[in-house]
PDB file of N, CA and C in Angstrom:
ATOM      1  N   UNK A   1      10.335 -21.778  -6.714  1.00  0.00           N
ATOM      2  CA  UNK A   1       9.555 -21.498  -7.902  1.00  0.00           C
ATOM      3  C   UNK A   1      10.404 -21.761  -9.140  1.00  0.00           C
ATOM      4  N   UNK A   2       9.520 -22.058 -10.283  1.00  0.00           N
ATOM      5  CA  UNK A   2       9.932 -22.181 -11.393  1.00  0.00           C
ATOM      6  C   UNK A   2      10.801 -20.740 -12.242  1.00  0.00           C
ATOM      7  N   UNK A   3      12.036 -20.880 -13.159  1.00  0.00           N
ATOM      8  CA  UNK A   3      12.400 -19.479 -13.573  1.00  0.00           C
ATOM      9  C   UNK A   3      11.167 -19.267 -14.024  1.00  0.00           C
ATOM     10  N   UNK A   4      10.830 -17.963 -13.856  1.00  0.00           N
ATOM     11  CA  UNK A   4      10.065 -16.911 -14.555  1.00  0.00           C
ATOM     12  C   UNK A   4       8.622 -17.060 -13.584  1.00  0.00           C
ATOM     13  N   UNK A   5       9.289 -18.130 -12.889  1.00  0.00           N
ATOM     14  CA  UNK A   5       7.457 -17.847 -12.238  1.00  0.00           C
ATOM     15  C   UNK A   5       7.376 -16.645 -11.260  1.00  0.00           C
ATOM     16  N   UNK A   6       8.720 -16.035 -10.627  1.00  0.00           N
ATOM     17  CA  UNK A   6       8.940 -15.171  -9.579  1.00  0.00           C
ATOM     18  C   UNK A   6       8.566 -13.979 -10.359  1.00  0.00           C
ATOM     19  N   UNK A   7       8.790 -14.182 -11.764  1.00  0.00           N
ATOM     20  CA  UNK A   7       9.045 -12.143 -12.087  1.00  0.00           C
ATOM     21  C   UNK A   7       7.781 -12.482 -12.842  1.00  0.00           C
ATOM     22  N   UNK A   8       6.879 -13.327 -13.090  1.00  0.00           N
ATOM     23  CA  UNK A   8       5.820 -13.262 -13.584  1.00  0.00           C
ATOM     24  C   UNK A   8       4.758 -12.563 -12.503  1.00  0.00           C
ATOM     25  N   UNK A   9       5.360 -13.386 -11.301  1.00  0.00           N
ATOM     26  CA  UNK A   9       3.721 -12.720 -10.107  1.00  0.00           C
ATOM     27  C   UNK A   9       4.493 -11.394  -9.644  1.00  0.00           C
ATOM     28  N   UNK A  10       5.789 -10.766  -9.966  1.00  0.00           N
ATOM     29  CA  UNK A  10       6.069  -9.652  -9.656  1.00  0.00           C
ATOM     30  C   UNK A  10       5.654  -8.424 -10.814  1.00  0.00           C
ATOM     31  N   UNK A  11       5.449  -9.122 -12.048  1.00  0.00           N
ATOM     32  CA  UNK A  11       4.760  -8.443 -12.705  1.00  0.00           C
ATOM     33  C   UNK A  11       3.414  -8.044 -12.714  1.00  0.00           C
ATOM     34  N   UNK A  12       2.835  -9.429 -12.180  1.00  0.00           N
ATOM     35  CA  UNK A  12       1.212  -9.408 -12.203  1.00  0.00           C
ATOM     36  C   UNK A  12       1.180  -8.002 -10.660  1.00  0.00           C
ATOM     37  N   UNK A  13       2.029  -8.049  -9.913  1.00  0.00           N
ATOM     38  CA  UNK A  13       1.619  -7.258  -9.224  1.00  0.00           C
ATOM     39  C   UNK A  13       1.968  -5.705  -9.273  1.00  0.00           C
ATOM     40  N   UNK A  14       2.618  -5.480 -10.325  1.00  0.00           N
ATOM     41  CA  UNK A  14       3.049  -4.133 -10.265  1.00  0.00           C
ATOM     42  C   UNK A  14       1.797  -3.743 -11.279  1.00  0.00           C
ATOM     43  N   UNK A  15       1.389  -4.596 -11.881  1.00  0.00           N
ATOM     44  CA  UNK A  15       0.502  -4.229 -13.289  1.00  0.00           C
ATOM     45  C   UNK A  15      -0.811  -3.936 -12.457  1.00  0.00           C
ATOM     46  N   UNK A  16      -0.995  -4.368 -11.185  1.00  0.00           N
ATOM     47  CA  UNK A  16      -2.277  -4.441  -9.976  1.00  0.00           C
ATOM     48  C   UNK A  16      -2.289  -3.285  -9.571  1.00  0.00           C
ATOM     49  N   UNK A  17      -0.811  -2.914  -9.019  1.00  0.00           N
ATOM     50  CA  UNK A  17      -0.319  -1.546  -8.709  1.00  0.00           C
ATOM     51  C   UNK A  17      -1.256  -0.149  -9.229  1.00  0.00           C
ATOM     52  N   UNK A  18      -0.730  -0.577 -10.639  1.00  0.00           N
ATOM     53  CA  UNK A  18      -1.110   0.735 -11.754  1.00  0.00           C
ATOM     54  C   UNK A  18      -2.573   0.775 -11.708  1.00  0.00           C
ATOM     55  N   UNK A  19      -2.934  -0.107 -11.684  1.00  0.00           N
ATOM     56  CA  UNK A  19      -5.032  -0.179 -11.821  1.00  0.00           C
ATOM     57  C   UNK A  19      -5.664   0.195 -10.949  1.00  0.00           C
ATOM     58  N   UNK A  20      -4.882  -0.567  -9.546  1.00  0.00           N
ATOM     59  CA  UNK A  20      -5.870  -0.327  -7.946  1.00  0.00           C
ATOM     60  C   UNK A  20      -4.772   0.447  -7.412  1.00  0.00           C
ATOM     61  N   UNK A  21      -4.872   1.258  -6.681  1.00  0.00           N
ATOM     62  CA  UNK A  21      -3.638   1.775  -5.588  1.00  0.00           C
ATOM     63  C   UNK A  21      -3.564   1.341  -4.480  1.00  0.00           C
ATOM     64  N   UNK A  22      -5.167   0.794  -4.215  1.00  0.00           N
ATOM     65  CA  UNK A  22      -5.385   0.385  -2.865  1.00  0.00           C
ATOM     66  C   UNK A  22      -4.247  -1.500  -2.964  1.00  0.00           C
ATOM     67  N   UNK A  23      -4.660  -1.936  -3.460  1.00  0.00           N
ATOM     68  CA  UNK A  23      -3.517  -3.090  -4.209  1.00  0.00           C
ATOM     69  C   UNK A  23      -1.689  -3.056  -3.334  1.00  0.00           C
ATOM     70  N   UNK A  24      -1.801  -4.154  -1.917  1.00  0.00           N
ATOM     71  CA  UNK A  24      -0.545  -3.490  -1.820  1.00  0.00           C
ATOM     72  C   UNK A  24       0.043  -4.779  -1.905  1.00  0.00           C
ATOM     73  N   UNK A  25       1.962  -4.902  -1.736  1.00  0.00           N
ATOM     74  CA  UNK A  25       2.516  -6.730  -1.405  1.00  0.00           C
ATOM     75  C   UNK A  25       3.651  -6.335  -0.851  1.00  0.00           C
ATOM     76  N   UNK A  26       4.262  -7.247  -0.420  1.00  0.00           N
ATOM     77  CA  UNK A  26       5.671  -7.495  -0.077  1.00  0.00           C
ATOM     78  C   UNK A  26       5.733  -8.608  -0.359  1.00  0.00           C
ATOM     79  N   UNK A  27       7.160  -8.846  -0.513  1.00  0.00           N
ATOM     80  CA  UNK A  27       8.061 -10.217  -0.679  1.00  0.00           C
ATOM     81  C   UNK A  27       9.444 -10.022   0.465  1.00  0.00           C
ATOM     82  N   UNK A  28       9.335 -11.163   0.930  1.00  0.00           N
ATOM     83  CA  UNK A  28      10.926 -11.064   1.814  1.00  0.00           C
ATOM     84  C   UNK A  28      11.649 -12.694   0.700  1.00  0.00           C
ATOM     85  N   UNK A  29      12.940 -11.996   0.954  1.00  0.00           N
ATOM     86  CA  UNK A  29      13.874 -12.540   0.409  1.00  0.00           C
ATOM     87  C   UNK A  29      14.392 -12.896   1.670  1.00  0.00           C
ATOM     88  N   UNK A  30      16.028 -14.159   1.612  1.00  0.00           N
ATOM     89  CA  UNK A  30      17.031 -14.617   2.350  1.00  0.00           C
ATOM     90  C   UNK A  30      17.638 -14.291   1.944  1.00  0.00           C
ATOM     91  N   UNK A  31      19.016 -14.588   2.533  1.00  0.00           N
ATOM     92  CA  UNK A  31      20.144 -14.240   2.461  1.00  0.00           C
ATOM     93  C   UNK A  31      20.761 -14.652   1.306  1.00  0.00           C
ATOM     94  N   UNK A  32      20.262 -15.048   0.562  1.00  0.00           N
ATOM     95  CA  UNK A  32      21.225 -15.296  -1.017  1.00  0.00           C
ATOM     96  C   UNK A  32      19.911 -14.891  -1.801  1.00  0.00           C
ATOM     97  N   UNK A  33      18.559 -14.027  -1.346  1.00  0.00           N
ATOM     98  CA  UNK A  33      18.210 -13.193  -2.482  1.00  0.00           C
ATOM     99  C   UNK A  33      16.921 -14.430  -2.981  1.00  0.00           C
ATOM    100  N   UNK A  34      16.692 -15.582  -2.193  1.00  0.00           N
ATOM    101  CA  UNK A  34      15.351 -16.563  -2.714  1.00  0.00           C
ATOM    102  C   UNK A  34      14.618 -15.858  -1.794  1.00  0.00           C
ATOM    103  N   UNK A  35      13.310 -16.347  -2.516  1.00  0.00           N
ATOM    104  CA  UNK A  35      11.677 -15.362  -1.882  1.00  0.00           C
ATOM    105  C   UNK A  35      11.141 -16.875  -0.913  1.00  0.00           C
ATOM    106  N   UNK A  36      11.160 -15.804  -0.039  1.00  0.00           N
ATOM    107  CA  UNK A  36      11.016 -16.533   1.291  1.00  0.00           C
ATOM    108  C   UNK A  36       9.292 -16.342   1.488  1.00  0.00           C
ATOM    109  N   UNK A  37       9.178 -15.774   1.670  1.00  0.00           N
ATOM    110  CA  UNK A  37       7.394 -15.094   1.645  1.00  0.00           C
ATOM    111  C   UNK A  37       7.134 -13.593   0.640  1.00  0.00           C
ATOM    112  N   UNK A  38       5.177 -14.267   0.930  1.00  0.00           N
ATOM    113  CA  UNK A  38       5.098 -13.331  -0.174  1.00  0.00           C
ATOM    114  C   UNK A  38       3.824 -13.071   0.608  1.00  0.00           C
ATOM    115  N   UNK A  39       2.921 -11.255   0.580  1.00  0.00           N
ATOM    116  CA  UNK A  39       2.135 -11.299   1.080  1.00  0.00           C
ATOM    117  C   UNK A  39       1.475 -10.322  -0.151  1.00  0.00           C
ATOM    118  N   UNK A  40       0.585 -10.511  -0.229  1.00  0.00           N
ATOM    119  CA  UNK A  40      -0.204  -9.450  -1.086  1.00  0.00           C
ATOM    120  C   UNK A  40      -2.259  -9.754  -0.739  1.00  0.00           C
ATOM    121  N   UNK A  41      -2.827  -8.171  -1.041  1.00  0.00           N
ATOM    122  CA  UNK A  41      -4.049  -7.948  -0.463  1.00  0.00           C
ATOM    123  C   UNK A  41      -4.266  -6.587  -1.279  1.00  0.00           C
ATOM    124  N   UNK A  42      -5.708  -7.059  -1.559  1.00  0.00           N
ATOM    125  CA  UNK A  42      -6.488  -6.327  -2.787  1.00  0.00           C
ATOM    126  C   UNK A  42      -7.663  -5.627  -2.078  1.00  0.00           C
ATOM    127  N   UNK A  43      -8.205  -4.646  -2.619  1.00  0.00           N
ATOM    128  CA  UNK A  43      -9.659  -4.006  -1.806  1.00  0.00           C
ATOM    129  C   UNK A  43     -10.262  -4.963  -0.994  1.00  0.00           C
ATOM    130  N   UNK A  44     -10.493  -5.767  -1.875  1.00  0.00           N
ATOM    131  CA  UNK A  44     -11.668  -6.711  -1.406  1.00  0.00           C
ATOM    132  C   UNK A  44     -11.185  -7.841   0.021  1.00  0.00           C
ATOM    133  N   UNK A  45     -10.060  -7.707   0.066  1.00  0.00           N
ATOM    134  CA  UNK A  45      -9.671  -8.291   0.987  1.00  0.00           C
ATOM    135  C   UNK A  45      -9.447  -7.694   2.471  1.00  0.00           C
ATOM    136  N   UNK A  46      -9.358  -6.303   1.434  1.00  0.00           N
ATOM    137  CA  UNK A  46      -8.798  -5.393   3.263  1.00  0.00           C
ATOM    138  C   UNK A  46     -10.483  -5.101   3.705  1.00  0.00           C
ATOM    139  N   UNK A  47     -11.568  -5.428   3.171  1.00  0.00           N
ATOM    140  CA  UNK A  47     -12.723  -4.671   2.878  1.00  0.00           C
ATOM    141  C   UNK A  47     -13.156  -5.854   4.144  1.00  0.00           C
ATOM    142  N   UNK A  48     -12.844  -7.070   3.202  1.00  0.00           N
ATOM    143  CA  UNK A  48     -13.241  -8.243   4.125  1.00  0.00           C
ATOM    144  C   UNK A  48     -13.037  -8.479   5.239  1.00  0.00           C
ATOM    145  N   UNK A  49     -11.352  -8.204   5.436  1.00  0.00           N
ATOM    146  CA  UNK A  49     -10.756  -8.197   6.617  1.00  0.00           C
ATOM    147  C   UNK A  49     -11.421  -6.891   7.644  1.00  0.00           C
ATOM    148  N   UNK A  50     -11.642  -6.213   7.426  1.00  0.00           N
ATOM    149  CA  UNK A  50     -12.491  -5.043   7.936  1.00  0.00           C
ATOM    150  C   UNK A  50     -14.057  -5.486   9.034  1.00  0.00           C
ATOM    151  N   UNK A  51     -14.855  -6.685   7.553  1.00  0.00           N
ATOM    152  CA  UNK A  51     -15.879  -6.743   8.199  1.00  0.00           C
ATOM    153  C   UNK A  51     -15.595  -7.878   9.158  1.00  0.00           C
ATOM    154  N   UNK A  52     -14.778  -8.573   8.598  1.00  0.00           N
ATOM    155  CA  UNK A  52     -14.771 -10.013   9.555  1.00  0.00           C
ATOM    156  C   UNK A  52     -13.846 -10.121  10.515  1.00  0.00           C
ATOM    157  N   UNK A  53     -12.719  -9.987  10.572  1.00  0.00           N
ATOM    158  CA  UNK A  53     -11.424  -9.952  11.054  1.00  0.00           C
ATOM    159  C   UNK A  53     -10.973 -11.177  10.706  1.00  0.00           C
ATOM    160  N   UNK A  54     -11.442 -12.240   9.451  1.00  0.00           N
ATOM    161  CA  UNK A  54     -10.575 -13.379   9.578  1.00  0.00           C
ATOM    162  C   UNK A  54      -9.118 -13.218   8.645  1.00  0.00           C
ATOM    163  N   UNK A  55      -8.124 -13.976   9.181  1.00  0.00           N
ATOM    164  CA  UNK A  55      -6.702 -14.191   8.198  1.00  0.00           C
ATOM    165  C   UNK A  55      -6.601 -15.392   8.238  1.00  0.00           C
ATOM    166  N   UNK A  56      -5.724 -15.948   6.884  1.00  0.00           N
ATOM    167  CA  UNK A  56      -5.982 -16.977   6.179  1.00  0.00           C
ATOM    168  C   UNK A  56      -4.821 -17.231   6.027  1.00  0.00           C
ATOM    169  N   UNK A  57      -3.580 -18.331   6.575  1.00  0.00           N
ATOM    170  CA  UNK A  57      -2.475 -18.240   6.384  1.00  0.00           C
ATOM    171  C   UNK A  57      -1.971 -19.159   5.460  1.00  0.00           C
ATOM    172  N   UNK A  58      -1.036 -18.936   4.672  1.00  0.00           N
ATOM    173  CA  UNK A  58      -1.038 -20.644   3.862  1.00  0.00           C
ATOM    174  C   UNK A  58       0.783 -20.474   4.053  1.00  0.00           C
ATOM    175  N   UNK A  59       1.195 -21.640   4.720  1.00  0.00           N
ATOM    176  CA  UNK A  59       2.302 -22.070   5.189  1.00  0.00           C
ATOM    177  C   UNK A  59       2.681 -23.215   4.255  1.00  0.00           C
ATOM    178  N   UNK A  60       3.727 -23.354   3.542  1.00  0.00           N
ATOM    179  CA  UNK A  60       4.596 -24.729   2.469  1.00  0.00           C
ATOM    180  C   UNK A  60       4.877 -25.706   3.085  1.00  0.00           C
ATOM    181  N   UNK A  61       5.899 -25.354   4.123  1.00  0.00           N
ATOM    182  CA  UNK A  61       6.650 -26.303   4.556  1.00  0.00           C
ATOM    183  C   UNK A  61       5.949 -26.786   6.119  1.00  0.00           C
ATOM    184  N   UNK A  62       6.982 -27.933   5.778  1.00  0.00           N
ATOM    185  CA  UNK A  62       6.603 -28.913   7.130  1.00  0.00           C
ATOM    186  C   UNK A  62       8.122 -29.076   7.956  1.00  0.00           C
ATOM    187  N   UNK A  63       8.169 -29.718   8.751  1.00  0.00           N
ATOM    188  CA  UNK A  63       9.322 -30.287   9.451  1.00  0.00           C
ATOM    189  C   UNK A  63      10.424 -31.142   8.043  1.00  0.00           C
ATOM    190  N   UNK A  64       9.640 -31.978   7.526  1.00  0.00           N
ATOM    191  CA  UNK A  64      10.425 -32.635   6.698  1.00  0.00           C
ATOM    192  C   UNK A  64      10.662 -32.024   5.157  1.00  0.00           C
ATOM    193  N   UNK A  65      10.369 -30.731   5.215  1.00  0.00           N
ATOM    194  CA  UNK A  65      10.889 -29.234   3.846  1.00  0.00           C
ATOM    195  C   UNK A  65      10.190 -30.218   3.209  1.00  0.00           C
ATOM    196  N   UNK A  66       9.349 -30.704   3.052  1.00  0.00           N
ATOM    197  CA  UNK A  66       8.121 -30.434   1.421  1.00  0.00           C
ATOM    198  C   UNK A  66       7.159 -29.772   1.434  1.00  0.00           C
ATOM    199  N   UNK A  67       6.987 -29.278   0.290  1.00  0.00           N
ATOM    200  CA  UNK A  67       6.265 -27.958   0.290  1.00  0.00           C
ATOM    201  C   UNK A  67       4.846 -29.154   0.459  1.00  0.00           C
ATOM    202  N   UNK A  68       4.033 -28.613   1.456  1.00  0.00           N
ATOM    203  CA  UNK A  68       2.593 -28.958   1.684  1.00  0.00           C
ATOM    204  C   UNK A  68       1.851 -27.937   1.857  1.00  0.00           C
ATOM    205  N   UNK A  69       0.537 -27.513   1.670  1.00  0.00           N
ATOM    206  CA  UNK A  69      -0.062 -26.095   1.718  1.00  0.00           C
ATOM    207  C   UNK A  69      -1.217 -26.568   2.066  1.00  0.00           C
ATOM    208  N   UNK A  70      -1.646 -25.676   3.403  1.00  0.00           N
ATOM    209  CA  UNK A  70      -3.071 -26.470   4.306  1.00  0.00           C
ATOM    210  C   UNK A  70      -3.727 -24.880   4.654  1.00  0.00           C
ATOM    211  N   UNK A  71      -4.591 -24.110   4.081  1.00  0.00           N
ATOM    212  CA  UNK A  71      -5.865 -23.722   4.006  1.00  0.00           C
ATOM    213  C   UNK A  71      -6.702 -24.064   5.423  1.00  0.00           C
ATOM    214  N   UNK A  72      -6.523 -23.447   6.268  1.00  0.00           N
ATOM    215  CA  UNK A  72      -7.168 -23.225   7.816  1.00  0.00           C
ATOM    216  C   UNK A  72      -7.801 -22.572   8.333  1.00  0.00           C
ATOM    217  N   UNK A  73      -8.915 -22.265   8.618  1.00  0.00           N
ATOM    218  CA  UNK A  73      -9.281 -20.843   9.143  1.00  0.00           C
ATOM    219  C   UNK A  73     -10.739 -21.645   9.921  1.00  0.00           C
ATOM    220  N   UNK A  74     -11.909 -20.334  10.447  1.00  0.00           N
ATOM    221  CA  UNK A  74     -12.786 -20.881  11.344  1.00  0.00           C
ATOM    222  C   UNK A  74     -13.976 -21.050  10.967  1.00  0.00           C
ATOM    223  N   UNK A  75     -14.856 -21.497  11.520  1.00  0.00           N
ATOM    224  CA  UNK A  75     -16.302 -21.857  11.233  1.00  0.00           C
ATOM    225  C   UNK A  75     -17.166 -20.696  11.920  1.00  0.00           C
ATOM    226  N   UNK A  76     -18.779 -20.564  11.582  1.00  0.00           N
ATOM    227  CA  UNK A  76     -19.783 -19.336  12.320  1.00  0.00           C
ATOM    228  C   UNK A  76     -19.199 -20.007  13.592  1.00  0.00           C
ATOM    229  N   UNK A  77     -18.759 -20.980  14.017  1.00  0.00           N
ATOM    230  CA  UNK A  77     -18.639 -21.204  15.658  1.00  0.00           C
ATOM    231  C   UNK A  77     -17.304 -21.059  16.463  1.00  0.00           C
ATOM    232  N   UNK A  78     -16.772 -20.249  15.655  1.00  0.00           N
ATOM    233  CA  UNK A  78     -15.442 -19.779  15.672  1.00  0.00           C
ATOM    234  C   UNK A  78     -14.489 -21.167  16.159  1.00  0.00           C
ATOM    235  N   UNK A  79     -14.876 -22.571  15.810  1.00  0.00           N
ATOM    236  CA  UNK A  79     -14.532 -23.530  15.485  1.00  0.00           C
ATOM    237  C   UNK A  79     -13.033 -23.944  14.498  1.00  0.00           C
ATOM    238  N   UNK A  80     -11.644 -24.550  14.492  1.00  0.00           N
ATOM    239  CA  UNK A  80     -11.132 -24.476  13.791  1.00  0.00           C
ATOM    240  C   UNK A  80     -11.432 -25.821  12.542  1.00  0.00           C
ATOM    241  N   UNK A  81     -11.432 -25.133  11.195  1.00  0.00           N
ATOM    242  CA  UNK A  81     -11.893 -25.636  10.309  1.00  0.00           C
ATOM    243  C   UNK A  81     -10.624 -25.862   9.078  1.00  0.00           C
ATOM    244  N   UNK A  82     -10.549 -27.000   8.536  1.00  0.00           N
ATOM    245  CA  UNK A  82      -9.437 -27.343   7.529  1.00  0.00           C
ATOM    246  C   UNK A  82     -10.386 -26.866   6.034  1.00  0.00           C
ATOM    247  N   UNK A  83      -9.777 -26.291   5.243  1.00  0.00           N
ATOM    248  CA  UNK A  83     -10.828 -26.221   4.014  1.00  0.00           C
ATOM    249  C   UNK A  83      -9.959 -26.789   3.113  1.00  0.00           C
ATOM    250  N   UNK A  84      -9.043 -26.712   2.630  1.00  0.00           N
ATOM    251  CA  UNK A  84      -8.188 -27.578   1.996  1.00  0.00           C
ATOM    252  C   UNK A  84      -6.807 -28.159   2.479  1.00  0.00           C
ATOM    253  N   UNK A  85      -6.038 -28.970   1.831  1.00  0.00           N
ATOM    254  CA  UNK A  85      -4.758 -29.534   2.065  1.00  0.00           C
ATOM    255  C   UNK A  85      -4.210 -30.144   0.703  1.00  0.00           C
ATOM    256  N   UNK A  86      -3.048 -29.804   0.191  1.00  0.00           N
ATOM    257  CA  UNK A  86      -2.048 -29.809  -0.869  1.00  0.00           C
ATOM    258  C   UNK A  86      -0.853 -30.232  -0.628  1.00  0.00           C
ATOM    259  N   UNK A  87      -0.203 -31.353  -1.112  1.00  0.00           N
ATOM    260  CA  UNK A  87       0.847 -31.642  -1.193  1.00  0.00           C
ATOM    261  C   UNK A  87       1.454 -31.414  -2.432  1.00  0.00           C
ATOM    262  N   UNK A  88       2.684 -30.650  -2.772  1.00  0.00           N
ATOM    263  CA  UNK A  88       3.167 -29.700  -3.844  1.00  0.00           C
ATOM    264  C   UNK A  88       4.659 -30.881  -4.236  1.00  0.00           C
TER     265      UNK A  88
END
């Protein structure tokens, strides 16, 4: 990430914090302290996840470390379905 883009979405989420409680995240860091993953989930998501059971993973990297971001999940036919793909 860009400087300031890390403590910007760490802001946006503490400021989420204060409004919703239900509002939760983590971030894992490596070993020299870069954000390795980031997970965060809002009412509406745990609400969703509740009725549906779907999760939605969005993965960067590839074999060859460029960040690519591919949007996957299933169809009513519990079918696997691509909904988007990003090369970053």
């Amino acid at each position: 990430m860009v400087y300031g883009q890390a403590a910007c979405l760490l802001g946006y989420f503490q400021e989420q914090l204060t409004t919703n409680p239900s509002f939760q995240y983590a971030v894992q860091l490596d070993n020299v302290e870069q954000i390795t993953n980031i997970f965060w989930a809002d009412v509406r998501m745990i609400i969703d996840y509740a009725n549906f059971g779907d999760v939605l993973t969005f993965d960067t990297t590839n074999k060859e470390l460029r960040p690519l971001g591919v949007f996957i999940g299933f169809n009513h036919r519990r079918g696997l379905t691509v909904f988007g793909v990003a090369l970053l």
